[in-house]
Protein backbone atom coordinates (compact mmCIF):
# COMPACT_ATOMS: atom_id res chain seq x y z
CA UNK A 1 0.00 0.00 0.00
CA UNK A 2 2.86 2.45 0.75
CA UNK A 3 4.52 1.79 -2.46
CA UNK A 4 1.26 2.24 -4.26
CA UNK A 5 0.90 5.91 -2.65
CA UNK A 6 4.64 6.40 -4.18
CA UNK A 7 3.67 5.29 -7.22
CA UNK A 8 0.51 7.62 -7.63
CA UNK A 9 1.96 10.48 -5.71
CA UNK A 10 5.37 10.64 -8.52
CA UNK A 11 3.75 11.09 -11.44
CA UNK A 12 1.33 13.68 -10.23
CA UNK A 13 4.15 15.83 -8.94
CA UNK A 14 6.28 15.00 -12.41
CA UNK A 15 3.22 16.08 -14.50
CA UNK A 16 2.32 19.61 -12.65
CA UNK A 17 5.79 20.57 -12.19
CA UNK A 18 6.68 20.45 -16.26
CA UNK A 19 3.96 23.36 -16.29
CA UNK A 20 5.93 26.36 -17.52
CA UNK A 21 4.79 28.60 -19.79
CA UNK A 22 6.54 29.53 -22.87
CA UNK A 23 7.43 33.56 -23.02
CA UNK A 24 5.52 35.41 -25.02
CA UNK A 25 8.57 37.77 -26.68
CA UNK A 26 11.16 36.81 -29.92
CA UNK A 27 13.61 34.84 -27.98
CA UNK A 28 15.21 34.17 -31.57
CA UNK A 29 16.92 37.83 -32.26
CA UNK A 30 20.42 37.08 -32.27
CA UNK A 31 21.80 39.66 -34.27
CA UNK A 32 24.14 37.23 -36.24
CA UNK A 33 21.00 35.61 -37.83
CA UNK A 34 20.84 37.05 -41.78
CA UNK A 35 16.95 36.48 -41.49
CA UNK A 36 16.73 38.72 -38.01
CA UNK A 37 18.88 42.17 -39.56
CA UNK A 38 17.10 44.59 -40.55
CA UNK A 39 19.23 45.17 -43.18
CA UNK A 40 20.42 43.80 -46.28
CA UNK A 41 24.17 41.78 -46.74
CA UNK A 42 26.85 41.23 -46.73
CA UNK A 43 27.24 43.48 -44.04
CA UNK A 44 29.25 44.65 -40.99
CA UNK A 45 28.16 44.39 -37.45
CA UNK A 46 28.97 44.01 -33.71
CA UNK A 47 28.21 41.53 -31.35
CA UNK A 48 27.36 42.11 -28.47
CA UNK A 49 25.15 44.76 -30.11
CA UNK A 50 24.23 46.41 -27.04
CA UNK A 51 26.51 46.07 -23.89
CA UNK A 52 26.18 47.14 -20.29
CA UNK A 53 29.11 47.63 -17.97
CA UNK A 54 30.43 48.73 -14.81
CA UNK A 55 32.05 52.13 -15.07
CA UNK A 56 36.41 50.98 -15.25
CA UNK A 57 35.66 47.78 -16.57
CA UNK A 58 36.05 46.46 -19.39
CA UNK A 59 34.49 44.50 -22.43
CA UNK A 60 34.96 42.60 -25.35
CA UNK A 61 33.50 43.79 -29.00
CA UNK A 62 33.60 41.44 -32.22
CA UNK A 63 33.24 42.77 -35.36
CA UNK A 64 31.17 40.41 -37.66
CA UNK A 65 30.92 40.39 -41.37
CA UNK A 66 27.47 38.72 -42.46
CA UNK A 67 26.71 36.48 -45.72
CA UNK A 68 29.75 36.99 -47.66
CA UNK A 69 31.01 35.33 -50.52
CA UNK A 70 34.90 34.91 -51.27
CA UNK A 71 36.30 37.65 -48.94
CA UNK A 72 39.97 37.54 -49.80
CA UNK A 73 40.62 40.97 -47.77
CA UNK A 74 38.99 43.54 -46.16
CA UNK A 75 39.29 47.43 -44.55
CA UNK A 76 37.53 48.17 -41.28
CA UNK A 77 36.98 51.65 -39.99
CA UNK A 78 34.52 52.20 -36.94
CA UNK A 79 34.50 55.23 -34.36
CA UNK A 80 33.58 55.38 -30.52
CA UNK A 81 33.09 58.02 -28.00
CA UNK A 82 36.92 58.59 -27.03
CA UNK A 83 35.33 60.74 -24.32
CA UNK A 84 34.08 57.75 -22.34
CA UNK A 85 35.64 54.23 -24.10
CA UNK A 86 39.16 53.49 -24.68
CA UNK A 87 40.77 50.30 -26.58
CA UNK A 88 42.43 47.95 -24.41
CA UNK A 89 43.33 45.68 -27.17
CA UNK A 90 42.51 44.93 -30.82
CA UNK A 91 42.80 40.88 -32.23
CA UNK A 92 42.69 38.81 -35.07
CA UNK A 93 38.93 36.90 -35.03
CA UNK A 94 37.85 33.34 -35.86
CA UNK A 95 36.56 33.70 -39.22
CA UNK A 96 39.12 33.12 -41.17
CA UNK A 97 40.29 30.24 -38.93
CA UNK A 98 38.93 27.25 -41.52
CA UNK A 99 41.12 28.95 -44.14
CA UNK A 100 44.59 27.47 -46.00
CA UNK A 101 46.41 30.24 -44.32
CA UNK A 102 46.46 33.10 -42.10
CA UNK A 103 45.53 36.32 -43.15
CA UNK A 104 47.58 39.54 -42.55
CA UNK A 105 46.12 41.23 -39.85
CA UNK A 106 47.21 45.06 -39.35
CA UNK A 107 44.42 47.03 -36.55
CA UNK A 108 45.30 50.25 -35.64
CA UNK A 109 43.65 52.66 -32.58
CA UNK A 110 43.55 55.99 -33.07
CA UNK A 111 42.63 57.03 -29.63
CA UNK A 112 43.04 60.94 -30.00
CA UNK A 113 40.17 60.26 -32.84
CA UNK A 114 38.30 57.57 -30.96
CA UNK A 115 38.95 55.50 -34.60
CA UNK A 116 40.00 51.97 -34.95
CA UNK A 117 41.38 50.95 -38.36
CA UNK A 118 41.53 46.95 -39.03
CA UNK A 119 42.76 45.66 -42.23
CA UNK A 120 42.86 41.58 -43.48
CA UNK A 121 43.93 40.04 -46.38
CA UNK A 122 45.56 37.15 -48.14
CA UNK A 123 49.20 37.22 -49.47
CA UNK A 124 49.76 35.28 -52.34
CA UNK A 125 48.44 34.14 -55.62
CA UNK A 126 46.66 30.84 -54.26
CA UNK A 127 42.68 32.80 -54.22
CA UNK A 128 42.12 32.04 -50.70
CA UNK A 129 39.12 33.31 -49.54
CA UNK A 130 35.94 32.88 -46.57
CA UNK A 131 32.54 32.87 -46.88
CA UNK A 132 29.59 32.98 -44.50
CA UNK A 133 29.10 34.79 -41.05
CA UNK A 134 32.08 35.17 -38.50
CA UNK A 135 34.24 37.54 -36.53
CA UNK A 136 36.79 39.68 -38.20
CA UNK A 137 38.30 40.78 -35.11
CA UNK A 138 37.51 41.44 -31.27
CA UNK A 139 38.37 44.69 -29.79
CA UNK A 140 38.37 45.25 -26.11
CA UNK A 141 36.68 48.76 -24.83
CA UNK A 142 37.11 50.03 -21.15
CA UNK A 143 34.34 52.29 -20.37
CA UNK A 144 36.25 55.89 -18.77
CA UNK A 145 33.36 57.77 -17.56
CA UNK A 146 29.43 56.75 -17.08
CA UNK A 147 27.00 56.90 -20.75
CA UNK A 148 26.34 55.90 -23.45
CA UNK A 149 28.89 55.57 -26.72
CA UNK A 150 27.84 54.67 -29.91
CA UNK A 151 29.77 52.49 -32.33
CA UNK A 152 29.46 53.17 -35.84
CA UNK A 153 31.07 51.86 -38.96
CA UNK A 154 32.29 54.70 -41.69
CA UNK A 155 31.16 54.22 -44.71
CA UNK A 156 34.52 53.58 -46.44
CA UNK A 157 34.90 50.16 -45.06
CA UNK A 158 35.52 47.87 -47.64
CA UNK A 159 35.40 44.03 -48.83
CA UNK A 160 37.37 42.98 -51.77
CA UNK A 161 37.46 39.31 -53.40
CA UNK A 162 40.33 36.88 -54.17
CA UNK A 163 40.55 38.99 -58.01
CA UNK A 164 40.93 42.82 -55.41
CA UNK A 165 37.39 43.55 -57.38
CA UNK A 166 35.06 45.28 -54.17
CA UNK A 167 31.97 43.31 -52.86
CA UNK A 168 29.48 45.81 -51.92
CA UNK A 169 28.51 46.51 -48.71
CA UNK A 170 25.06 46.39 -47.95
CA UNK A 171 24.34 47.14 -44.31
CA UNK A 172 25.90 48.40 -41.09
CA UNK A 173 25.01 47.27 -37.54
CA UNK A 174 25.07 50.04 -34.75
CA UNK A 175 26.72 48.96 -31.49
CA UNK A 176 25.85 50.48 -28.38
CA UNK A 177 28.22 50.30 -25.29
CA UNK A 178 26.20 51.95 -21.82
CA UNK A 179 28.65 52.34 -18.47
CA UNK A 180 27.04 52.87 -15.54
């Protein structure tokens, strides 16, 4: 008889405690997603899009490129509030990891301008090129004083394929880092 309680008692609990509702809201924006931009690509954008930190600390920014086909090189130039962000560091990102060889990675900061120049390519004759979504590079902010900084792309960034002929770019993300 005991065991029998256990036995009813067990499946009651298992059934009304697998209850939850499912949220209302787009869980599925991830900015990376081609189908969730707003705008057309290939294109350049940042992820995290929109950051919160502590005032002195700092944070991590990729730069993505989105649906591209045969990127053999490519010239980044994005601005921030020098005023309240400065660049603790500026690397190499993971897209071009799957390729034959590494790219030549030159980033620059220009922290009197609050500009950041990155430029990639591919030495060599051999057409190596990436396609698809991934991170250019990562660039690490520390937030200075408290607010909000914008980061924007200019629009003389360029993409170029394996032949140097440019690939258009069709959109640019908005980052927003907030220090509080």
């Amino acid at each position: 008889m005991k065991y029998l309680r256990v036995f009813l008692i067990l499946p009651l609990l298992f059934l009304f405690s697998c209850g939850k509702d499912i949220p209302e809201e787009d869980v599925f924006d991830n900015p990376l997603d081609e189908e969730e931009v707003t705008y057309e690509t290939p294109a350049l954008t940042f992820y995290p899009v929109d950051i919160s930190i502590d005032l002195g600390s700092s944070q991590a920014v990729d730069v993505f490129v989105l649906g591209i086909e045969n990127l053999a090189g490519s010239y980044v130039k994005l601005s921030y509030d020098k005023s309240k962000l400065s660049v603790l560091s500026l690397n190499v990102g993971d897209f071009f990891s799957d390729a034959v060889q590494a790219p030549v990675f030159i980033a620059e900061n220009d922290a009197e301008n609050g500009i950041v120049e990155i430029n990639t390519s591919f030495l060599g004759n051999d057409s190596v090129s990436v396609s698809g979504t991934g991170s250019l590079a990562s660039i690490v902010f520390q937030s200075t004083t408290d607010g909000e900084s914008s980061l924007l792309f200019d629009p003389d960034c360029e993409f170029v394929d394996p032949n140097d002929t440019a690939i258009e770019i069709k959109g640019f993300g908005v980052g927003v880092v907030n220090a509080q």
